[in-house]
Protein backbone atom coordinates (compact mmCIF):
# COMPACT_ATOMS: atom_id res chain seq x y z
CA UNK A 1 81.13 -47.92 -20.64
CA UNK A 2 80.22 -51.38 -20.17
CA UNK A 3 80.51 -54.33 -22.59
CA UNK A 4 83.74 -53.55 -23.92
CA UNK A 5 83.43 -56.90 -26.38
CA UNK A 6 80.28 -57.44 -28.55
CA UNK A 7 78.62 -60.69 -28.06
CA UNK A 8 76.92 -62.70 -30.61
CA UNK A 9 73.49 -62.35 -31.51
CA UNK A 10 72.50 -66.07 -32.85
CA UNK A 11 69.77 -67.48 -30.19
CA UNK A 12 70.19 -70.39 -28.06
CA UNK A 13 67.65 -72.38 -26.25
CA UNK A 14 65.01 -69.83 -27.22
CA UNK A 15 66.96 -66.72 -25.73
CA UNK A 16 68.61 -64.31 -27.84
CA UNK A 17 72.15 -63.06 -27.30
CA UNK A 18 71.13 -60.09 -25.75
CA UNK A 19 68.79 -61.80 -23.21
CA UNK A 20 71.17 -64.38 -21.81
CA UNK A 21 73.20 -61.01 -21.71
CA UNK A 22 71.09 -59.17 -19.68
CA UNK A 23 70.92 -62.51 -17.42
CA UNK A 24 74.44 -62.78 -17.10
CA UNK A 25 74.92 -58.88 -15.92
CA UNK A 26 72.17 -59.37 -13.46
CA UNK A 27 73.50 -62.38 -12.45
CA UNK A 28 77.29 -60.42 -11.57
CA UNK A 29 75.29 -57.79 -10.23
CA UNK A 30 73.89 -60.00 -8.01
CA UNK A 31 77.20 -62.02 -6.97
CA UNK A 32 78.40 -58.36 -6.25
CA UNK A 33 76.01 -57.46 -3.34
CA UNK A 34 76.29 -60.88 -1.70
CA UNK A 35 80.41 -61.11 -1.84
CA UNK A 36 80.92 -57.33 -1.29
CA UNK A 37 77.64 -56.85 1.24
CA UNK A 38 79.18 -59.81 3.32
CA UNK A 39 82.89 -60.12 2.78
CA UNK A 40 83.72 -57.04 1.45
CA UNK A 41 85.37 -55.50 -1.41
CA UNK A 42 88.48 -55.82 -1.24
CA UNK A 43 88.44 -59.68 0.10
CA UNK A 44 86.25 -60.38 -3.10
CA UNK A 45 88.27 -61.30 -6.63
CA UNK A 46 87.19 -60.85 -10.22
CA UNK A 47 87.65 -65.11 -10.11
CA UNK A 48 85.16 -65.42 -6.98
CA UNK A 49 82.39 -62.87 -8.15
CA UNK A 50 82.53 -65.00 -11.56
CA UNK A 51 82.32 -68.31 -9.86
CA UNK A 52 79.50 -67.04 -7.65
CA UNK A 53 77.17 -65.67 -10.58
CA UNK A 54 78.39 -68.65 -12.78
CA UNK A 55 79.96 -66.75 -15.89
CA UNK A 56 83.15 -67.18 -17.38
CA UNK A 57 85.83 -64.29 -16.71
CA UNK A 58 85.77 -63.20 -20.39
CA UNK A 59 81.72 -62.52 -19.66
CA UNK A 60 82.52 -60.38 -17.04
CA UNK A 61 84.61 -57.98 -18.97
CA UNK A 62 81.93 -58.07 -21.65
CA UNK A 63 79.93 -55.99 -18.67
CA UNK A 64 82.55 -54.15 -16.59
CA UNK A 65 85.70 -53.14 -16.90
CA UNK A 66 86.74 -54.92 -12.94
CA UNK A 67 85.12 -54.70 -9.55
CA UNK A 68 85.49 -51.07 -9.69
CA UNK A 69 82.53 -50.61 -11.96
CA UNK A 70 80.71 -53.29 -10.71
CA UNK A 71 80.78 -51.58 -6.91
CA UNK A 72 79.87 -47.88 -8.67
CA UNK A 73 76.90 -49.78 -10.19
CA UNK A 74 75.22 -51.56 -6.94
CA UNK A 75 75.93 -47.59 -5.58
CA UNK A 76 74.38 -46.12 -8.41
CA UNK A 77 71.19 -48.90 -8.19
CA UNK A 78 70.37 -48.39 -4.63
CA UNK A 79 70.69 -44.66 -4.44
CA UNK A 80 68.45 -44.21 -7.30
CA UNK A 81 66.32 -46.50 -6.07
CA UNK A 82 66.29 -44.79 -2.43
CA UNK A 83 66.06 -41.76 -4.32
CA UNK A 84 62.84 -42.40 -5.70
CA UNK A 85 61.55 -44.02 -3.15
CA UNK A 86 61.87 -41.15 -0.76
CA UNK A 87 60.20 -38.34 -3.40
CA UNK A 88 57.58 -40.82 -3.35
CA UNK A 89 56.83 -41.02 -0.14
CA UNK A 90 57.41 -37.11 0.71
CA UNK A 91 54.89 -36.28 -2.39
CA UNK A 92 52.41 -38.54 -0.56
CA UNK A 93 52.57 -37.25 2.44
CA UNK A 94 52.38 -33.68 1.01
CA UNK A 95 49.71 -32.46 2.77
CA UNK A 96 50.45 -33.51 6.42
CA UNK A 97 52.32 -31.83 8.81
CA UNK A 98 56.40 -31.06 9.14
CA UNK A 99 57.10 -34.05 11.37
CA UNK A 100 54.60 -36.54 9.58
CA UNK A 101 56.47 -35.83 6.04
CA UNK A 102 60.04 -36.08 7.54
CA UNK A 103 59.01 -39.47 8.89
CA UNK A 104 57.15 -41.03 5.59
CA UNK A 105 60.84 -39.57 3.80
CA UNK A 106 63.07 -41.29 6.48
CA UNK A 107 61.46 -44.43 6.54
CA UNK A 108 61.10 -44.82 2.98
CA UNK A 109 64.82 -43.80 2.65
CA UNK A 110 65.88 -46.15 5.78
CA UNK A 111 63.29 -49.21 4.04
CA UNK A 112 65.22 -49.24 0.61
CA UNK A 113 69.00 -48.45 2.38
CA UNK A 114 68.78 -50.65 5.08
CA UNK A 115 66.21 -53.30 5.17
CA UNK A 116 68.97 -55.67 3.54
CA UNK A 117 71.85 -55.78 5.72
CA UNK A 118 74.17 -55.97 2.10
CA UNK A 119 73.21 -52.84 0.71
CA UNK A 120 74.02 -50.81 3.70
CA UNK A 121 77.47 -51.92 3.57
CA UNK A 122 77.59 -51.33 0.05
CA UNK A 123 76.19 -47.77 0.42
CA UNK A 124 77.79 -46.85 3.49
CA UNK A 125 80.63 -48.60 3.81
CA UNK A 126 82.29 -50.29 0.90
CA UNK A 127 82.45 -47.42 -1.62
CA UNK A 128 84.93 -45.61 0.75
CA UNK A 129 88.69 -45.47 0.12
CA UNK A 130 88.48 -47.56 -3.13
CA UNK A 131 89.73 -44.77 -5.63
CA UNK A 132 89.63 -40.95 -6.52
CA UNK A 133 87.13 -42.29 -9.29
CA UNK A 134 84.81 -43.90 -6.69
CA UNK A 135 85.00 -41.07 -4.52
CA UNK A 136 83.94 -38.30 -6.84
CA UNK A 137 80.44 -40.62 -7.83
CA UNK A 138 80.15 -40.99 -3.99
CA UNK A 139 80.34 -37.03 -3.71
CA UNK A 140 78.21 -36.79 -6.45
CA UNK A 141 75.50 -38.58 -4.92
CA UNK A 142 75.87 -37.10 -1.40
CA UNK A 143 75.63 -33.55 -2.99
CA UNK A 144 72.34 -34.66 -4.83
CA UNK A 145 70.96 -35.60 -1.13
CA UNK A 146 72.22 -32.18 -0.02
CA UNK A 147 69.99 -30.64 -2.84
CA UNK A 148 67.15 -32.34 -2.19
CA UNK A 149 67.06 -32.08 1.44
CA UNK A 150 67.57 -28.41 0.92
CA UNK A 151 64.16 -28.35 -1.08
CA UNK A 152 62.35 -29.83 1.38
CA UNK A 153 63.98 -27.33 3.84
CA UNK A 154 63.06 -24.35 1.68
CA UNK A 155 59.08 -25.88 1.07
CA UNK A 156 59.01 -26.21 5.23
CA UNK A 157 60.49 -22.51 5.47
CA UNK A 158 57.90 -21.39 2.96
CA UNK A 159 54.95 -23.04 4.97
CA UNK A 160 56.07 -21.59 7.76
CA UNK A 161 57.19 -24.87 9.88
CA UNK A 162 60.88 -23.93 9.97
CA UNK A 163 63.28 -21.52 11.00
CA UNK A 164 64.53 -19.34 8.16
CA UNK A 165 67.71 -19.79 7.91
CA UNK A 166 70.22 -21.24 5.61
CA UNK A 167 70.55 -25.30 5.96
CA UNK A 168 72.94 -25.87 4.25
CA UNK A 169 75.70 -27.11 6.98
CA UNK A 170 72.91 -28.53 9.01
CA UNK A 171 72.03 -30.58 6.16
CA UNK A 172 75.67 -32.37 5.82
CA UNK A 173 75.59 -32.83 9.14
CA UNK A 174 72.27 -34.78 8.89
CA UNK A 175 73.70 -36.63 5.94
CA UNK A 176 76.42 -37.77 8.00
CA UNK A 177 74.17 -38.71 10.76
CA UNK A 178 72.09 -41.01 8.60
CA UNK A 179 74.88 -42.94 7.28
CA UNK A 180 76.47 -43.40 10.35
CA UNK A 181 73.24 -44.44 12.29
CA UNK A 182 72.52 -47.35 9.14
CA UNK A 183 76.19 -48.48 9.16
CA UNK A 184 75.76 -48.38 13.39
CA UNK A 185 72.55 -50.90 12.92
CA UNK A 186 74.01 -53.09 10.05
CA UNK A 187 77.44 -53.71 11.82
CA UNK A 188 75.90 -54.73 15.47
CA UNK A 189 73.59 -57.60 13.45
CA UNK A 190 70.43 -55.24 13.25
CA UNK A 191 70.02 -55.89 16.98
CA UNK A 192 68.50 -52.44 17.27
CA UNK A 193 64.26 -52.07 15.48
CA UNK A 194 64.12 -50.04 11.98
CA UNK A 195 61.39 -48.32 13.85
CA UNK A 196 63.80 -47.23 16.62
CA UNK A 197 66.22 -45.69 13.61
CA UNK A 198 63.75 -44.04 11.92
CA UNK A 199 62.08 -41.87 14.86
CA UNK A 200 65.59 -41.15 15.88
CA UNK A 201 66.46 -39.64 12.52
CA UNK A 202 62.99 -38.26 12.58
CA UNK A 203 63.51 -36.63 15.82
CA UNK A 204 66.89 -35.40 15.07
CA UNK A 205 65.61 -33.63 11.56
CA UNK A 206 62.53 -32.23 13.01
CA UNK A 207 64.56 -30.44 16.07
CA UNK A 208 67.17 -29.15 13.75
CA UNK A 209 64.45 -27.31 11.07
CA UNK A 210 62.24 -26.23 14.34
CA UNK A 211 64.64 -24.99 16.57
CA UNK A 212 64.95 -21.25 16.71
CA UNK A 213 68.36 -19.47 16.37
């Protein structure tokens, strides 16, 4: 649980304690995907991330308990916010075809995951090997992609656009396909279009529900 040591509540300069609070996490948070999303994790100190957001060390233990936390929370933010994004996008494009709702999902997922260079190395990259800790929320998160691309098999399956059968290998596979292909375009210096990744992906999902045993 974060903030470990209450803070005061008087006001200063028209801000109460919890405001410049909330300014001072956002502040680490954001210190965290610039140091981490460009030098890495484990090159980046508790002493560097503090001088970065401009907050004293004690501060930073008022919101995490060490860059452990602070790396499961930029996870946590952008697969939420890749999360929503792509049942967004799918629920829009709910009454197109197979291959046009794959697409509006994949690009919505690859716009939020990969757009910024520093959050693909934080979500595909970073988070691995850090802990036990680290790795169950990572396997958390990659099973909760598993489920919902599993739904989205099952709706194509009921509409008659896919192969009945079960998905749910195919769909780790895909996983794995995704985060490779980001990590692929964020380490070569996004020399290769977004465009380009997402019809591959899109191709690549689309052959694997259509293609008949």
């Amino acid at each position: 649980m974060s903030g470990r040591n209450p803070a005061p509540r008087r006001s200063y300069g028209g801000r109460s304690a919890e405001e410049r609070r909330a300014e001072r996490r956002e502040r680490l948070l954001a210190a965290g995907l610039e140091l981490f999303g460009t030098r890495g994790y484990a090159a980046t100190s508790i002493e560097r991330l503090c001088a970065t957001a401009s907050v004293s060390t004690r501060n930073f233990y008022e919101e995490f308990s060490g860059r452990e936390e602070l790396l499961t929370a930029l996870h946590r933010d952008i697969n939420e916010r890749a999360a929503e994004a792509l049942t967004g996008a799918y629920a829009d494009a709910a009454g197109s075809d197979l291959a046009t709702r794959v697409e509006h999902a994949v690009r919505a997922f690859i716009t939020v995951t990969a757009s910024d260079p520093r959050w693909a190395r934080i979500a595909f990259v970073e988070v691995i090997g850090v802990s036990a800790g680290l790795e169950r929320h990572r396997q958390t998160w990659r099973g909760r992609w598993e489920d919902a691309l599993l739904a989205m098999t099952r709706e194509a399956v009921d509409r008659g656009e896919a192969v009945d059968r079960d998905y749910r290998l195919t769909m780790i596979a895909v996983i794995g396909a995704v985060n490779n292909l980001v990590h692929h375009w964020s380490a070569r210096d996004q020399d290769i279009p977004l465009n380009d990744v997402t019809a591959e992906l899109t191709r690549l999902i689309f052959a694997v529900l259509t293609q008949a045993d």
